[in-house]
Protein backbone atom coordinates (compact mmCIF):
# COMPACT_ATOMS: atom_id res chain seq x y z
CA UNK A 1 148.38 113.01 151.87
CA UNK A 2 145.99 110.90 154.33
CA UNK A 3 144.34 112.15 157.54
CA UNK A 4 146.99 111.62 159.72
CA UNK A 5 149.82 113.60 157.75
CA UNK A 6 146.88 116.11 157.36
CA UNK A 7 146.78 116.12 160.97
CA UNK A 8 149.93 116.26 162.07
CA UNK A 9 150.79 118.86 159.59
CA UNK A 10 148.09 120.98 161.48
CA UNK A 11 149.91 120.73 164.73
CA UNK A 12 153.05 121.12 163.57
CA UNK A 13 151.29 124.66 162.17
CA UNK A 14 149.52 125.04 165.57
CA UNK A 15 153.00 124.96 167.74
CA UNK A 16 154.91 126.85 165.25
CA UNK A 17 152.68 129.76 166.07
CA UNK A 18 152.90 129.24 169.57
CA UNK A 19 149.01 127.99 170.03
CA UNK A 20 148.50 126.62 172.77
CA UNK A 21 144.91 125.44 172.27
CA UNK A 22 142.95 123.23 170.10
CA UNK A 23 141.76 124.30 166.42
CA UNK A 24 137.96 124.21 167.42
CA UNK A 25 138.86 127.23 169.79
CA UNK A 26 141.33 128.74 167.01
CA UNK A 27 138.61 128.70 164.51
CA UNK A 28 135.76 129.89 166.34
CA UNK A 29 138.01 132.72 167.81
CA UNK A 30 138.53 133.59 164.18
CA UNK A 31 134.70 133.33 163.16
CA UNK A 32 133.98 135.86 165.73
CA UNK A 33 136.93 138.00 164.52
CA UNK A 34 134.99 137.62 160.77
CA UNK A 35 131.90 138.81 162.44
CA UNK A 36 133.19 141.95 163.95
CA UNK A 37 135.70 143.14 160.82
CA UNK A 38 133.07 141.95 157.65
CA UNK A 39 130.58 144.91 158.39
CA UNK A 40 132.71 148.02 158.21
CA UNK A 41 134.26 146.06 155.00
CA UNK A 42 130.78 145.56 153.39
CA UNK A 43 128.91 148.74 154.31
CA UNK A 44 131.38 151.80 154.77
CA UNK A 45 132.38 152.91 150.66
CA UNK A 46 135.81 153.59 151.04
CA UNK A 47 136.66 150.01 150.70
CA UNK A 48 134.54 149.60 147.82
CA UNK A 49 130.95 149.59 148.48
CA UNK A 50 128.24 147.30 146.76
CA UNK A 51 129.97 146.74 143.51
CA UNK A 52 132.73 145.12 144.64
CA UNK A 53 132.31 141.51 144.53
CA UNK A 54 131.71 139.28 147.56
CA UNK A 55 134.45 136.40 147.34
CA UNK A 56 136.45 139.78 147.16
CA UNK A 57 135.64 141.62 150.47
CA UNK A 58 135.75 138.41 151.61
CA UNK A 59 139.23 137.56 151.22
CA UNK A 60 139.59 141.32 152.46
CA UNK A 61 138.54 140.65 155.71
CA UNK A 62 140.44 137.36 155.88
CA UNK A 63 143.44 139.16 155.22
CA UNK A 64 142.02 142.21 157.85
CA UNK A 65 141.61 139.35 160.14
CA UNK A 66 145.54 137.87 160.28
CA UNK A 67 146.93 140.99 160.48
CA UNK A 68 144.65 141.39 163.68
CA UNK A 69 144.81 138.11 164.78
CA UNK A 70 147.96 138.32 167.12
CA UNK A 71 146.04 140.76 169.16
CA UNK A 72 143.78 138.09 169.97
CA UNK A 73 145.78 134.99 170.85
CA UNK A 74 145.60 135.72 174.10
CA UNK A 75 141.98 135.73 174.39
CA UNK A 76 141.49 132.11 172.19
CA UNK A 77 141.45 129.65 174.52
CA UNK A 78 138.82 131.27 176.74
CA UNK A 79 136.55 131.35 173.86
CA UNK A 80 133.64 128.90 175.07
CA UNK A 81 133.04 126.07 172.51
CA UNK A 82 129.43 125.59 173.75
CA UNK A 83 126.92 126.38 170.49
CA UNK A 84 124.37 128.45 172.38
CA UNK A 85 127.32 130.76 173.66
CA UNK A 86 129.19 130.56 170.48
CA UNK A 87 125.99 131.89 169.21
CA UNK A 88 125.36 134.74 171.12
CA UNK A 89 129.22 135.95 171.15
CA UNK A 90 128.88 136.06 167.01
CA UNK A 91 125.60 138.01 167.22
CA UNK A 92 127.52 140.33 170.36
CA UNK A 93 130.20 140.93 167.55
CA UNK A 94 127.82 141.55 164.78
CA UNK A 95 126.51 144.45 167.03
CA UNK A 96 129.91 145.27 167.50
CA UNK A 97 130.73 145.36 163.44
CA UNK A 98 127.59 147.17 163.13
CA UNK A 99 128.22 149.86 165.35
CA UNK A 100 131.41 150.63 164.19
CA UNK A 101 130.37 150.84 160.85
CA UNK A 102 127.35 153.29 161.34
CA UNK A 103 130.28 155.39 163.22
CA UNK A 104 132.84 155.04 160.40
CA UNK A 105 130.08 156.43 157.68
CA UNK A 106 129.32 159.27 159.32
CA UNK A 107 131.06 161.86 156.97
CA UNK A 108 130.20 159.84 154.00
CA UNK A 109 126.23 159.79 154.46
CA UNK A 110 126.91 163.08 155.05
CA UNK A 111 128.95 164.73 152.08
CA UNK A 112 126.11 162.30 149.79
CA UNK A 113 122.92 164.30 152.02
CA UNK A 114 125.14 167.41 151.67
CA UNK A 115 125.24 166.97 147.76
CA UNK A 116 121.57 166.02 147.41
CA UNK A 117 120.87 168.82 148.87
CA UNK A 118 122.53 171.10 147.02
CA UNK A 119 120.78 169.18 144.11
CA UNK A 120 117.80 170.33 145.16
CA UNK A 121 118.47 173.48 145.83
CA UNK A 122 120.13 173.53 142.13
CA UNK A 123 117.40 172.60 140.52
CA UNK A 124 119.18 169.05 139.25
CA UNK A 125 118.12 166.81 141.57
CA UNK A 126 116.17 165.31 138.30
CA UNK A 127 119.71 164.29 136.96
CA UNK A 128 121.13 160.81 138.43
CA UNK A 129 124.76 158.58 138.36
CA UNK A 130 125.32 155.96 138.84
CA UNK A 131 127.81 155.42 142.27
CA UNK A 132 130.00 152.19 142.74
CA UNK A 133 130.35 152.45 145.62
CA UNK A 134 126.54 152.26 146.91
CA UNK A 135 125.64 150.35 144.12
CA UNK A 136 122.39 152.76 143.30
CA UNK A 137 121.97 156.26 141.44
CA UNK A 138 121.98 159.29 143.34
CA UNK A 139 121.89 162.88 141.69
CA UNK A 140 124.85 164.69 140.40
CA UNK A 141 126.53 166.77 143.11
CA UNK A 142 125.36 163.89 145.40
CA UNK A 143 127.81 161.61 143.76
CA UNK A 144 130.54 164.61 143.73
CA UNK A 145 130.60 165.10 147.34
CA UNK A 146 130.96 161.28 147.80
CA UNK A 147 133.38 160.66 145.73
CA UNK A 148 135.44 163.44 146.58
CA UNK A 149 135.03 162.42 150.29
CA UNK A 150 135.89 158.30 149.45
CA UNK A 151 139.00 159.99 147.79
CA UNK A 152 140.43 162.80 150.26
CA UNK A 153 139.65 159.69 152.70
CA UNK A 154 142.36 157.33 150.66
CA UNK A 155 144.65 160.19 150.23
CA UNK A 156 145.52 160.79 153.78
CA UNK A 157 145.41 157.49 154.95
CA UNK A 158 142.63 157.48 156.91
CA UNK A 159 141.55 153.47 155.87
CA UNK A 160 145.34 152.83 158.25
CA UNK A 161 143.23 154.81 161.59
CA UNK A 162 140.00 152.94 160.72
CA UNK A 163 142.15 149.49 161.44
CA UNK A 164 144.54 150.91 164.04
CA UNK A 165 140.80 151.77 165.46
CA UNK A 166 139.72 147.85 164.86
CA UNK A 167 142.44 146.88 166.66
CA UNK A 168 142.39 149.36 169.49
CA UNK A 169 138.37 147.74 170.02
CA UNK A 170 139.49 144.01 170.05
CA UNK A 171 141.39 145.35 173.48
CA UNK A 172 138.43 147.17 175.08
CA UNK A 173 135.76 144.58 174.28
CA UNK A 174 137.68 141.26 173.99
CA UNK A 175 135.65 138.59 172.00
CA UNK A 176 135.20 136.80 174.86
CA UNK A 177 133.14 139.03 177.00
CA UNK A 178 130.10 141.04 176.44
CA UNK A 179 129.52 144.90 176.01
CA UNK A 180 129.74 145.95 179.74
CA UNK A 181 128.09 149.28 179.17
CA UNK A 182 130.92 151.01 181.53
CA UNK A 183 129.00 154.42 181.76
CA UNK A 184 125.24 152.79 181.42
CA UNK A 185 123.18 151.42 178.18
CA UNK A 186 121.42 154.54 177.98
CA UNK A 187 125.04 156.71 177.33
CA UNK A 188 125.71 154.52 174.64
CA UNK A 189 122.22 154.96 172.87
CA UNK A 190 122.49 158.80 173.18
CA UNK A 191 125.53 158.92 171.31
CA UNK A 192 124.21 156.84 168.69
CA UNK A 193 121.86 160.05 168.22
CA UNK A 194 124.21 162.09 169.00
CA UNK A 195 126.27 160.79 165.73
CA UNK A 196 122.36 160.50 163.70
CA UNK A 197 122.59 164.45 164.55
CA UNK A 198 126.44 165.25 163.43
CA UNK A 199 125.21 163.67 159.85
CA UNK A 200 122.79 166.59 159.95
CA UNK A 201 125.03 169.32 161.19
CA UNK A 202 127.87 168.07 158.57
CA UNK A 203 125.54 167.89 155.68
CA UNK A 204 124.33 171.51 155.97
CA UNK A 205 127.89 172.38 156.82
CA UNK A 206 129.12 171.15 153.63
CA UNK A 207 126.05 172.65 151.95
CA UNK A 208 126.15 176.24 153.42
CA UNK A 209 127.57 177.78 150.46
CA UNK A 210 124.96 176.95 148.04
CA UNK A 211 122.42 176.90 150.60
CA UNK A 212 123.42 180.93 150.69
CA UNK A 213 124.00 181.32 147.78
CA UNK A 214 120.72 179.94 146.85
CA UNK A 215 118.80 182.13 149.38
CA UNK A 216 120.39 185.25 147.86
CA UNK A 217 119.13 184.27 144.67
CA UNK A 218 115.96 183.62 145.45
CA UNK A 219 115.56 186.92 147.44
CA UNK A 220 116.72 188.71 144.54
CA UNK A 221 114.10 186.95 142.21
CA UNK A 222 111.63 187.82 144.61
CA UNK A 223 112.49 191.36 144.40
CA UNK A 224 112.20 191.44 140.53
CA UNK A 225 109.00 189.72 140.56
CA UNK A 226 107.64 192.44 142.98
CA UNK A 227 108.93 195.52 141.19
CA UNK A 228 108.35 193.52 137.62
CA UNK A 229 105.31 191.03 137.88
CA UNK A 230 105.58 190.53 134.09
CA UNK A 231 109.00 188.55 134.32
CA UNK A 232 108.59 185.04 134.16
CA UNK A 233 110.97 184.31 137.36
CA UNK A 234 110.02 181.03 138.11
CA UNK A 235 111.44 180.25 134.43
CA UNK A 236 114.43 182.32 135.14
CA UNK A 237 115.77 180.59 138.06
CA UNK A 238 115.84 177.71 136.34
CA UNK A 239 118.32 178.37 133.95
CA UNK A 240 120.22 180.71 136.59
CA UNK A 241 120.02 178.02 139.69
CA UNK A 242 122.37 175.41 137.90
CA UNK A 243 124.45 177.60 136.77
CA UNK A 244 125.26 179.41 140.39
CA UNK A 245 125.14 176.00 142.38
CA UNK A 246 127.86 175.30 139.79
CA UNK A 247 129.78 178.56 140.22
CA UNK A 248 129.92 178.30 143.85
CA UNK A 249 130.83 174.86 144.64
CA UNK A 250 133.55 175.24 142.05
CA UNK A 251 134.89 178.73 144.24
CA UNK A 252 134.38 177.09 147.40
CA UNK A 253 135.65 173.16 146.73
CA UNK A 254 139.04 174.43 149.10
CA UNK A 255 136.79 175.30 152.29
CA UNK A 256 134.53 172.24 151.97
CA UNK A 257 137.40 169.52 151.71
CA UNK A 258 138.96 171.49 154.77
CA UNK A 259 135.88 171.24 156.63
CA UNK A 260 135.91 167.57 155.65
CA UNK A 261 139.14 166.62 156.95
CA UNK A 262 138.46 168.45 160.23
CA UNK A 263 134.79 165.87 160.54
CA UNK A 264 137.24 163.13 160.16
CA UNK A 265 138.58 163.81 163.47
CA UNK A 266 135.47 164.36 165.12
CA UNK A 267 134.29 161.06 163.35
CA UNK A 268 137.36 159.12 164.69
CA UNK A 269 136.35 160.98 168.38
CA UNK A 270 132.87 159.54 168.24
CA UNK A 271 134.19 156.18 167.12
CA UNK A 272 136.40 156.27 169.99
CA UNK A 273 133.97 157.07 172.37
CA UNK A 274 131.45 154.49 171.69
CA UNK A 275 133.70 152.19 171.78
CA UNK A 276 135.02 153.19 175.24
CA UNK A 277 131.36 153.17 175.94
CA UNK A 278 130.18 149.77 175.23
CA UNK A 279 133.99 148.70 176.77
């Protein structure tokens, strides 16, 4: 097949999808598109985190990208074909991808903090897995919570309102126009803490019933060594610690995936509201 069969086959393509613009525009409309979907794919761990391989998020986002693509074929043939323009329009989207990401992780940073600290707490914060999906050892109710958070995620279909929620963002910031800051820059920067602060409420959320638990235990051992200085308690709690941290998250796995779900709706509020924010 020469050039010109090549070409014509192209714009045979081009009006049987009802483009009505050139393929520079087309694919730079669809580079910017790349830029905005790729980070959520790469960085959030429901979609496989750091051990999946690259060629296969890749092709993820590709396939992300047509299913999204006919919400922006409107907006392709104002897409400036200048370079410097081009350039800062990828780097706006970036931001974009970024943002949305950081949002989307929220509960799972979270349940991982939440687990470390009940490590800690435990007394088995010296043990370490190995997670897929962050492709780096954390300790073992670290990688629980994670998991179990990546999982309940899948189960209710919560990966479908993360791209109804891609979508929804390609119609209040259009890839042709920059972050308008509707409500100021400064709104949008103070919920970015504001989300940096629910990681910390969730995480001690999720860990309040070792955290207790823990307390109580330590009070008690505290009370032994007073009225019985002899006992070694220091030695003691560390063969009862493990053992309760165990005990209780087992007994109270049904209240912290219920607490979950509900931060998945506050997580899907805050990614609403940036995004209305920088819109």
């Amino acid at each position: 097949m020469n050039s010109a069969q090549v070409q014509e086959l192209l714009l045979t393509l081009r009006d049987e999808l009802g483009l009505q613009t050139g393929f520079t525009q087309l694919l730079m409309a669809f580079a910017l598109l790349m830029a905005r979907v790729l980070p959520p794919i790469i960085l959030t761990p429901f979609l496989g985190g750091e051990t999946v391989p690259q060629q296969v998020k890749i092709g993820l986002a590709i396939m992300l990208g047509m299913v999204l693509y006919p919400l922006i074929v409107s907006q392709v043939r104002d897409i400036p074909i200048s370079a410097f323009v081009f350039v800062a329009l990828l780097l706006k989207e970036l931001f974009i991808g970024l943002t949305l990401a950081f949002v989307i992780n929220l509960v799972f940073d979270a349940a991982q903090a939440a687990g470390s600290l009940v490590d800690i707490l435990g007394g088995t914060s010296q043990a370490q897995l190995m997670v897929p999906q962050l492709g780096q050892q954390t300790s073992i109710f670290g990688a629980l919570q994670l998991q179990m958070t990546v999982v309940l995620f899948l189960s209710i279909g919560g990966h479908h309102v993360i791209i109804t929620a891609m979508g929804e963002s390609l119609a209040l910031l259009p890839l042709d126009q920059y972050p308008r800051f509707s409500s100021g820059v400064w709104p949008f920067f103070d919920a970015v803490l504001r989300v940096f602060g629910d990681l910390v409420r969730i995480a001690v959320s999720l860990a309040a019933p070792v955290l207790l638990a823990s307390f109580l235990v330590d009070l008690a051992l505290g009370m032994i060594n007073r009225v019985a200085p002899q006992v070694q308690v220091f030695f003691v709690s560390m063969q009862i610690k493990p053992m309760v941290a165990v005990l209780i998250t087992f007994f109270s796995i049904h209240l912290v995936l219920g607490r979950i779900v509900d931060e998945y709706g506050i997580m899907l509020r805050w990614l609403r509201y940036v995004m209305a924010l920088l819109g």
